[in-house]
Structure formats: structure tokens, C-alpha cells
N, C-alpha and C. Protein backbone atom coordinates (compact mmCIF):
# COMPACT_ATOMS: atom_id res chain seq x y z
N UNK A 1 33.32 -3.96 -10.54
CA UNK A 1 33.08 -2.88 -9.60
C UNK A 1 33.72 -1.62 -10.14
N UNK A 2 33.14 -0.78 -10.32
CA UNK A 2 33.27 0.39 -10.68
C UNK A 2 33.79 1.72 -9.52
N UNK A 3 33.69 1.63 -8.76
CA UNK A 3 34.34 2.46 -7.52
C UNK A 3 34.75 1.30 -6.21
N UNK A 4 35.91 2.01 -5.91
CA UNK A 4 36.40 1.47 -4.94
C UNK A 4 36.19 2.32 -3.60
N UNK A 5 36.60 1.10 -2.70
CA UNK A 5 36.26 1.46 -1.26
C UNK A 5 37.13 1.26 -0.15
N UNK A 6 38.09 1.97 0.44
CA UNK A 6 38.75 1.66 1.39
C UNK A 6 38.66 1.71 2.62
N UNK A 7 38.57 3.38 2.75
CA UNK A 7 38.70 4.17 4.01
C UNK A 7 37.95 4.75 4.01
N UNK A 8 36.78 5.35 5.06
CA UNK A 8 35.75 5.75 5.64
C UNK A 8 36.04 7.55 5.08
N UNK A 9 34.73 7.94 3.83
CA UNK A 9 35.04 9.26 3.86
C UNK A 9 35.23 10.43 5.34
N UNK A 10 35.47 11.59 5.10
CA UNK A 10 35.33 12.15 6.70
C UNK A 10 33.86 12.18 7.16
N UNK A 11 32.72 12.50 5.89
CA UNK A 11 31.42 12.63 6.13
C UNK A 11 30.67 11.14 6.78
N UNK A 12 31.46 10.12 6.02
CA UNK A 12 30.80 8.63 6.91
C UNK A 12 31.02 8.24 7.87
N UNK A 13 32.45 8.65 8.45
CA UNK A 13 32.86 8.91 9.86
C UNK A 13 32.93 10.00 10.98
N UNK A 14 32.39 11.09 10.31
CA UNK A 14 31.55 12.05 11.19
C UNK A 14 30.18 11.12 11.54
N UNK A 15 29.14 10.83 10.60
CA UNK A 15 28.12 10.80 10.76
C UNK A 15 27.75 9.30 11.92
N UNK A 16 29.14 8.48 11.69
CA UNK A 16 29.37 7.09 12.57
C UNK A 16 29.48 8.07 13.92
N UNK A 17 30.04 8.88 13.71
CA UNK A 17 30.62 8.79 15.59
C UNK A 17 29.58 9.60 16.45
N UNK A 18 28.50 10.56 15.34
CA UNK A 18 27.28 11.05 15.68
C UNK A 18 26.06 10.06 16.56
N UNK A 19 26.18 9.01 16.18
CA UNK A 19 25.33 8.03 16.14
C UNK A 19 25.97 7.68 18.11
N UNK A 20 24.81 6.62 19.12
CA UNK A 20 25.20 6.27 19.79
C UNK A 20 26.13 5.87 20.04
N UNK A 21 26.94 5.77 21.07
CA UNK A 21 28.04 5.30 21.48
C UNK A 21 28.65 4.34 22.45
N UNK A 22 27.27 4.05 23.19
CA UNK A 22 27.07 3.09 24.46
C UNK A 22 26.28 1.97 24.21
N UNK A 23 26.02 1.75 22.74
CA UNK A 23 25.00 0.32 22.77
C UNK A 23 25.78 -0.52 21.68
N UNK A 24 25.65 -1.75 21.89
CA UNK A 24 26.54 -2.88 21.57
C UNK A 24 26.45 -2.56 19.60
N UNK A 25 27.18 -2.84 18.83
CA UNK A 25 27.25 -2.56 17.84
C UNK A 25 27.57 -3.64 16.68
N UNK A 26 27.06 -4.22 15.81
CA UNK A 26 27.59 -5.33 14.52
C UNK A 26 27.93 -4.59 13.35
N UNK A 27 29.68 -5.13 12.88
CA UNK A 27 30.10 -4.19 11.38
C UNK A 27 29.89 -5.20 10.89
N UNK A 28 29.02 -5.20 9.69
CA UNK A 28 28.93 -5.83 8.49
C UNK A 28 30.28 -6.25 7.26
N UNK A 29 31.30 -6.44 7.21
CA UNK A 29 32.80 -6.26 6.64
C UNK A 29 32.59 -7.31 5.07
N UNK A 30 32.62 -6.57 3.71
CA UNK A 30 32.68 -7.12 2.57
C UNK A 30 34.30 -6.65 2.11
N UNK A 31 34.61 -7.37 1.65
CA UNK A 31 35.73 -7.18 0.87
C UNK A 31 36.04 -8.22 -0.30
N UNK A 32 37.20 -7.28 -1.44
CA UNK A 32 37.25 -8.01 -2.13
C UNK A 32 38.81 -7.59 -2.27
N UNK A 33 39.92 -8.62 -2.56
CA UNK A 33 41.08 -8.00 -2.49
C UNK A 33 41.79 -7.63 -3.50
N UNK A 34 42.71 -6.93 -3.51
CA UNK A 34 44.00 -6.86 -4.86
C UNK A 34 44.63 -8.97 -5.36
N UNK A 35 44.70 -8.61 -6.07
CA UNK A 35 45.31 -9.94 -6.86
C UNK A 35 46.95 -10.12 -6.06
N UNK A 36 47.53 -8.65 -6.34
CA UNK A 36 48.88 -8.37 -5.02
C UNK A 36 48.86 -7.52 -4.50
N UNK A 37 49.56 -7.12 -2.99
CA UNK A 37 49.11 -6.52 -2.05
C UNK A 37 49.76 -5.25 -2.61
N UNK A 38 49.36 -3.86 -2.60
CA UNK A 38 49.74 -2.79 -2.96
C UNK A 38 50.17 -1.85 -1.87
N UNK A 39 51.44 -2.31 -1.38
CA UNK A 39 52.00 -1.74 -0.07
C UNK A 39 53.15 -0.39 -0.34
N UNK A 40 52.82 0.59 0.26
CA UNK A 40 54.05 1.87 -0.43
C UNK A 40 55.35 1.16 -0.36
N UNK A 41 56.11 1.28 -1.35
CA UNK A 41 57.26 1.16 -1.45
C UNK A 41 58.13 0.78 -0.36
N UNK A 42 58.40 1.86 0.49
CA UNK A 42 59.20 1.80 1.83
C UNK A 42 59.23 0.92 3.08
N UNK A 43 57.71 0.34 3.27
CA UNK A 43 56.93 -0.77 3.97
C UNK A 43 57.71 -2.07 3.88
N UNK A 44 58.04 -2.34 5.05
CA UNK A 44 58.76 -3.60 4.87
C UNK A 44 58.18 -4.69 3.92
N UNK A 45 56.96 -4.89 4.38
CA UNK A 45 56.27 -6.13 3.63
C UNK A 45 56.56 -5.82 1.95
N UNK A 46 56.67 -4.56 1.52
CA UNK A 46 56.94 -4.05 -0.13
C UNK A 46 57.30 -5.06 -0.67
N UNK A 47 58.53 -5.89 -0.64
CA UNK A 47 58.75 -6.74 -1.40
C UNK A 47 58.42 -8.21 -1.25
N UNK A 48 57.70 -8.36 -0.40
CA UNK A 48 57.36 -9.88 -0.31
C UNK A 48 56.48 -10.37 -1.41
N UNK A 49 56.08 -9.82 -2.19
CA UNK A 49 55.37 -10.62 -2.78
C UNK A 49 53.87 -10.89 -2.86
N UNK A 50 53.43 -10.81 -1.78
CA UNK A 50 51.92 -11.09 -1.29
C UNK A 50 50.71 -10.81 -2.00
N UNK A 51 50.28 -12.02 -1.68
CA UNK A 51 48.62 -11.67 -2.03
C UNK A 51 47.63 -10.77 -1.84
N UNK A 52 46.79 -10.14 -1.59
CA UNK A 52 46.05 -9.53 -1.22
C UNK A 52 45.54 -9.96 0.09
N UNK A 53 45.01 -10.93 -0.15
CA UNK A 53 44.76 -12.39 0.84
C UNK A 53 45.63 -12.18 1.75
N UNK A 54 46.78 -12.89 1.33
CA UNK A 54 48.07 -13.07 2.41
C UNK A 54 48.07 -11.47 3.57
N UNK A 55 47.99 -10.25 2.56
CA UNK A 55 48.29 -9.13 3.43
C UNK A 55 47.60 -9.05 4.29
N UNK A 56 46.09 -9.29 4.16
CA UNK A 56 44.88 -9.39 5.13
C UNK A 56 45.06 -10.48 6.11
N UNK A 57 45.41 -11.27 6.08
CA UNK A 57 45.88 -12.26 6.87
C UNK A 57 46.69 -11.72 7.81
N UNK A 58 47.72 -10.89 7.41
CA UNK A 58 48.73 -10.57 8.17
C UNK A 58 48.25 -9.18 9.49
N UNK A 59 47.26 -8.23 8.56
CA UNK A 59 46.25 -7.37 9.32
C UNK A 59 45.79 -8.15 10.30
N UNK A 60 44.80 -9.51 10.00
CA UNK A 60 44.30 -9.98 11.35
C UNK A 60 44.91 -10.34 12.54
N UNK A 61 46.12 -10.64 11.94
CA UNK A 61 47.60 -11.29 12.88
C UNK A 61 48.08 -10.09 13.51
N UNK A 62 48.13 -9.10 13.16
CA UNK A 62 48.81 -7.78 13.95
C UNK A 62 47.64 -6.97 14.48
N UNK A 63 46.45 -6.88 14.21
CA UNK A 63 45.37 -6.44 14.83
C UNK A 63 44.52 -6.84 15.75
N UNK A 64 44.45 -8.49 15.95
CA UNK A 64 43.81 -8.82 16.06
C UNK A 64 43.75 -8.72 17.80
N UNK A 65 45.16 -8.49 18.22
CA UNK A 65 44.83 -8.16 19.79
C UNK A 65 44.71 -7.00 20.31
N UNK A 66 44.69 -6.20 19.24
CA UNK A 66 43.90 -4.56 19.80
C UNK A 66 42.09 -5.13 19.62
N UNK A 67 41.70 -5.87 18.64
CA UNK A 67 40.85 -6.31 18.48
C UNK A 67 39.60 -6.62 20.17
N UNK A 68 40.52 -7.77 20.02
CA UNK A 68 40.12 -8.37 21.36
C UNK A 68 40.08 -7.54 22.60
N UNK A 69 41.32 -6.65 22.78
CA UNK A 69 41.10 -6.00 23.97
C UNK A 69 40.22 -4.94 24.16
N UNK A 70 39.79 -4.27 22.98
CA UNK A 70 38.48 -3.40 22.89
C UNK A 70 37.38 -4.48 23.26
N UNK A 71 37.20 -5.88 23.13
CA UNK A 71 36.20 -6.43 23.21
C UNK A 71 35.39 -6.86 21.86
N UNK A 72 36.38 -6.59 20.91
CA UNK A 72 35.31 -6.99 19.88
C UNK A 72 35.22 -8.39 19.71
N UNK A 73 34.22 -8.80 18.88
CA UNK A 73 34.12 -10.05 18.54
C UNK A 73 33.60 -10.87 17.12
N UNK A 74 34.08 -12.04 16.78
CA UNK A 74 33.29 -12.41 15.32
C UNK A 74 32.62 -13.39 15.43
N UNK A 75 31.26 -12.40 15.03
CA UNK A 75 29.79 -13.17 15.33
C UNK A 75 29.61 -14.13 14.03
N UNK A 76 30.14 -13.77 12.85
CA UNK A 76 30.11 -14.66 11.64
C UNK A 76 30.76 -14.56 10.87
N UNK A 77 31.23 -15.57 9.87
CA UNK A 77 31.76 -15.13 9.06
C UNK A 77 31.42 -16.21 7.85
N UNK A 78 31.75 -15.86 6.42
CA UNK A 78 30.88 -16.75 5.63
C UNK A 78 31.86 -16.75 4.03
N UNK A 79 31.74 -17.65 3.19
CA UNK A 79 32.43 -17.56 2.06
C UNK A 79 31.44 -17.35 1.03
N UNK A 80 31.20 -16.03 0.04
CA UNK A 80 30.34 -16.29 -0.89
C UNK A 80 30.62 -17.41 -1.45
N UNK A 81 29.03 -18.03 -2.35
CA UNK A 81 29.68 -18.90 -3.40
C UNK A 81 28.89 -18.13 -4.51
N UNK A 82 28.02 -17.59 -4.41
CA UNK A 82 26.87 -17.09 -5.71
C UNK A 82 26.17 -15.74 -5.31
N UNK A 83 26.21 -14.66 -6.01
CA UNK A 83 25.12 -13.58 -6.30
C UNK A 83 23.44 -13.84 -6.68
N UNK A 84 23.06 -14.21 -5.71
CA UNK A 84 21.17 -14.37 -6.22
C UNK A 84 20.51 -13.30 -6.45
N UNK A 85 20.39 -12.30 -5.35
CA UNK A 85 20.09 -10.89 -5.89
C UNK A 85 21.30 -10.32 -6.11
N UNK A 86 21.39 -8.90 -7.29
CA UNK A 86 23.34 -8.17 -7.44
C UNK A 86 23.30 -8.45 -8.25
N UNK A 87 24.13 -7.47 -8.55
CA UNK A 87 25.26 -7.56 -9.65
C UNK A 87 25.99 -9.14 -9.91
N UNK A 88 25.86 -9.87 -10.76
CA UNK A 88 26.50 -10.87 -11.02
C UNK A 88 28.42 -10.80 -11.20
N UNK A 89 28.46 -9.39 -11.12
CA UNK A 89 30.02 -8.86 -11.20
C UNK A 89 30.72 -8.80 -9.89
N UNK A 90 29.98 -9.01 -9.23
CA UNK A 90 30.42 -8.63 -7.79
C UNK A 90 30.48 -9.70 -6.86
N UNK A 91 31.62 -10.35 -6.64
CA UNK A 91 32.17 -10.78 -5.67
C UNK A 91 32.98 -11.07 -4.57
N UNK A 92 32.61 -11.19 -3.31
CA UNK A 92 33.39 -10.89 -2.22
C UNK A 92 34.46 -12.06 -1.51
N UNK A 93 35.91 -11.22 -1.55
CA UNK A 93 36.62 -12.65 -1.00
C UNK A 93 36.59 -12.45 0.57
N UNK A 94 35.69 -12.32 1.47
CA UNK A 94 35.87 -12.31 2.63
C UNK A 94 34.39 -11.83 2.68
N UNK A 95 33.91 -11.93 4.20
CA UNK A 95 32.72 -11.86 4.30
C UNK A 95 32.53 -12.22 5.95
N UNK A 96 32.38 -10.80 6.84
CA UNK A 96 32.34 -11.25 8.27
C UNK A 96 31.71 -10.29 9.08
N UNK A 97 30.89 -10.75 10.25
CA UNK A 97 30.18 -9.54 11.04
C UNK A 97 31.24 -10.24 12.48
N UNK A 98 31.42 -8.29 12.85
CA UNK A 98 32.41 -7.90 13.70
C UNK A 98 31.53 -7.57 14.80
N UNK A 99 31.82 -7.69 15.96
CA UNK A 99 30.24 -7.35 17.14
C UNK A 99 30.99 -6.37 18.09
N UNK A 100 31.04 -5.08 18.39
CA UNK A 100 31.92 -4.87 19.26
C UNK A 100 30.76 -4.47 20.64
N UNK A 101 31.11 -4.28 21.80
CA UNK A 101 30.37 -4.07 22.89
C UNK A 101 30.01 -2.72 22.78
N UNK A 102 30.31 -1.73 22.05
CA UNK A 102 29.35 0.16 21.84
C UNK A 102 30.58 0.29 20.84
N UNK A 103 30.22 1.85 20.26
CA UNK A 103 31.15 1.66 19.09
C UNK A 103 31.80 2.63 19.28
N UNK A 104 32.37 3.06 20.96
CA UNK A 104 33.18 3.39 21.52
C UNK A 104 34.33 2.88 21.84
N UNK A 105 34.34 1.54 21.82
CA UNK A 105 35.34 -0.15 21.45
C UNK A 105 36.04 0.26 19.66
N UNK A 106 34.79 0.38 19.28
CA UNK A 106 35.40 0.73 17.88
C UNK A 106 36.55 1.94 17.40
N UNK A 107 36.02 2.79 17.84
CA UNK A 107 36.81 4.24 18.01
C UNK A 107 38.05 3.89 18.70
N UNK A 108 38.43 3.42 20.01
CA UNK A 108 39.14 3.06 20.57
C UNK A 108 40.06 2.16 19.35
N UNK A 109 39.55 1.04 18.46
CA UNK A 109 40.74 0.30 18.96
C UNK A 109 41.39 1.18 17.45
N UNK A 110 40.43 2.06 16.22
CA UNK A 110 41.21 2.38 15.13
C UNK A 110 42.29 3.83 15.86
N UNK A 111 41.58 4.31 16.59
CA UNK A 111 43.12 5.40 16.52
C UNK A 111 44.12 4.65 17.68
N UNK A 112 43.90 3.62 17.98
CA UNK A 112 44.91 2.75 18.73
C UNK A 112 46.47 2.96 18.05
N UNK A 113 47.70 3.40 18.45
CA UNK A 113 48.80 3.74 17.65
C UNK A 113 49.36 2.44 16.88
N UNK A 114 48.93 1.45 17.58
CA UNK A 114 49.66 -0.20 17.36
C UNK A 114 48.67 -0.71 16.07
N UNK A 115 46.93 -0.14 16.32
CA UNK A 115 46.29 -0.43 15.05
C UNK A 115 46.75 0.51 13.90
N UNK A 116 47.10 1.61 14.30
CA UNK A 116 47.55 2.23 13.42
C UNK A 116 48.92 1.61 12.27
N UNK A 117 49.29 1.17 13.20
CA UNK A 117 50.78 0.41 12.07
C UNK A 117 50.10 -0.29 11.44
N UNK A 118 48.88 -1.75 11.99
CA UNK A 118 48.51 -2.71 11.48
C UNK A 118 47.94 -2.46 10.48
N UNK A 119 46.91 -1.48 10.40
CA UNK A 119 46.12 -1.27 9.30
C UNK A 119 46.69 -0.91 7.71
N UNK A 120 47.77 -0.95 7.55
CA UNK A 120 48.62 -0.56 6.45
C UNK A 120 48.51 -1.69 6.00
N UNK A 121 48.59 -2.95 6.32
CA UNK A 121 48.20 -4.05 5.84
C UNK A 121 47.02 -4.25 5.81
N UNK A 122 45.87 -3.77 5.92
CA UNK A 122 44.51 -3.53 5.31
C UNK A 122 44.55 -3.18 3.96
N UNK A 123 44.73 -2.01 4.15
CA UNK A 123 45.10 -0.72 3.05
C UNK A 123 46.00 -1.37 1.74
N UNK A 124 46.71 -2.31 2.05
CA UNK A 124 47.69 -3.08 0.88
C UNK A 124 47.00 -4.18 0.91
N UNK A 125 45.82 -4.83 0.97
CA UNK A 125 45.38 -5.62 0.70
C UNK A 125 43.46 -5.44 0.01
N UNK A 126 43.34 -4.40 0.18
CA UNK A 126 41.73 -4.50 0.25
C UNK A 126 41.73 -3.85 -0.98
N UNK A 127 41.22 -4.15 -2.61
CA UNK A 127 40.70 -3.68 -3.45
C UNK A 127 39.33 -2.46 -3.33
N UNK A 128 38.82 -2.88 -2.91
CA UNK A 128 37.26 -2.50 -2.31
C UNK A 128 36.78 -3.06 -1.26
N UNK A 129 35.80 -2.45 -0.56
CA UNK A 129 35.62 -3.24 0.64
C UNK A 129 33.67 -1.95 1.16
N UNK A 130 32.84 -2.98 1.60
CA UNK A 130 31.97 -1.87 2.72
C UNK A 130 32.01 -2.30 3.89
N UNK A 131 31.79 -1.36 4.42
CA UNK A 131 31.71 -1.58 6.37
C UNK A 131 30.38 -0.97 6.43
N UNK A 132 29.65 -1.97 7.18
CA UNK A 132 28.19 -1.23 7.27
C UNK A 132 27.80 -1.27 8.74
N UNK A 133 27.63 -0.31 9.62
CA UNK A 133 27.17 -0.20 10.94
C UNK A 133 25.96 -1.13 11.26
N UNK A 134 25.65 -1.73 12.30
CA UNK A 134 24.43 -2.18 12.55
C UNK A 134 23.94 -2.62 13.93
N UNK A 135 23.00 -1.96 14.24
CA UNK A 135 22.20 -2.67 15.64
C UNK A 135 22.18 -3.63 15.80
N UNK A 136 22.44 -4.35 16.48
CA UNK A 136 21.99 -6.12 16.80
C UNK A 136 20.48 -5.56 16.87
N UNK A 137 19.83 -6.83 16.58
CA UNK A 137 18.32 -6.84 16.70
C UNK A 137 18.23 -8.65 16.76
N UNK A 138 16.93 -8.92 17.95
CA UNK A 138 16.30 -9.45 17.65
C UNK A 138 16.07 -10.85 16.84
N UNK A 139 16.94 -11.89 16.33
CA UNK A 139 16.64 -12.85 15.27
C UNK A 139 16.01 -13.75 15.88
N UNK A 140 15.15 -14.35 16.44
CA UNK A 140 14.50 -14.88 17.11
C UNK A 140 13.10 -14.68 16.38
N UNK A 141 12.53 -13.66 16.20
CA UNK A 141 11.31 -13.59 15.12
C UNK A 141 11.08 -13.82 14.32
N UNK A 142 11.98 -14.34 13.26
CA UNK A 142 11.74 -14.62 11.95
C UNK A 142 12.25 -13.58 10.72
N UNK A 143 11.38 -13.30 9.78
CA UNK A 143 11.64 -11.98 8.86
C UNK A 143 11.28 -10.48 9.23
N UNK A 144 10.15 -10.40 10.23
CA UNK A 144 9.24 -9.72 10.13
C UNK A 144 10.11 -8.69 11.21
């Protein structure tokens, strides 16, 4: 991977919060992590040691009940094993759709002050990563 991905430019998060705000919403979440967690210096966790993995782990553990109380939810989650279409370079260690009830839940829970601490353990764990907005639609039809 040739560019990395963390944090939502201002233009991708202008253009997110443009978008409806009252209809139920699915984040698409790829990531791939650091080998060790790259936490600033001063951060308690700094010296532990950690995985990338491990740090993300620790994000879900400290986030995960701002999570819930916005209402979000995990509709899936999946382990690559193989690239069929892609880049054969590209692989993801995590892989999960996030469902929140409007993506006014969403907004809510990131400038949350308590998500705010948590997410530093994102940030020290995530090499690259996309978040992709998405409508629920429909799976009941097939492809079409």
C-alpha cells in the first residue's frame, strides 16, 4: 500500500455530514495495522509494547460503550483470507460493517469527549484503514 489512511480528510468529512442525517446508516471499516502500536510518547500505553492488534483491541474496549449508547451496531464482521479481485498486495487485518441508527449517532459518538481519549488507540494502531459510508439497501433481491 502506497498511501495511508487514518483520519477523515476535512473535505471527506464535510462532504459526510452534508449527506442525510436521519436515515439509518452502514460503515464499511478495512484496516490493516502497524506491526507495533505507534502511540506519542507521553501516552500511557507508550511503553507497553503492543501490537497494533492489541491497541485496537484496547480502542474497542474503551469505545465500545460510547459505541453502544449512540446505538450503533455490528452487522458483520469477517477475516480476509484471499484477494480475488485487487491488488494481491493488499491485505486487511480486520474487516467489519458498523450499522448506526442515522449518522447523527455517528457524529455524536466521535466528538464524544470519552471517544475522544479512546480513539488515540485507533490512531496507534491503524496502519491504513477506509471507512466507507453506506445505505442499507435491500439484500433480499439478489445482485440486481
Amino acid at each position: 500500500m502506497s498511501e495511508n489512511y487514518l483520519d477523515p480528510t476535512r473535505e471527506s468529512f464535510d462532504a459526510f455530514k452534508d449527506l442525510s442525517r436521519d436515515t439509518p446508516i452502514h460503515m464499511l471499516n478495512l484496516l490493516k495495522f502497524h506491526e507495533k502500536a505507534q502511540y506519542p510518547d507521553d501516552h500511557p500505553n507508550a511503553g507497553k509494547g503492543w501490537s497494533g492488534s492489541r491497541a485496537y483491541a484496547e480502542y474497542g474496549k474503551t469505545s465500545g460503550p460510547i459505541f453502544a449508547r449512540v446505538g450503533g451496531s455490528i452487522v458483520w464482521r469477517g477475516d480476509m483470507e484471499s484477494m480475488l479481485i485487487g491488488p494481491q498486495s493488499v491485505h486487511w487485518d480486520a474487516a467489519f460493517i458498523a450499522a448506526y441508527p442515522h449518522s447523527g449517532a455517528f457524529m455524536e459518538m466521535v466528538t464524544d469527549a470519552e471517544y475522544q481519549k479512546a480513539v488515540v488507540n485507533r490512531q496507534a494502531a491503524v496502519l491504513t484503514s477506509r471507512l466507507v459510508r453506506f445505505a442499507p439497501g435491500d439484500a433480499s433481491g439478489g445482485f440486481g
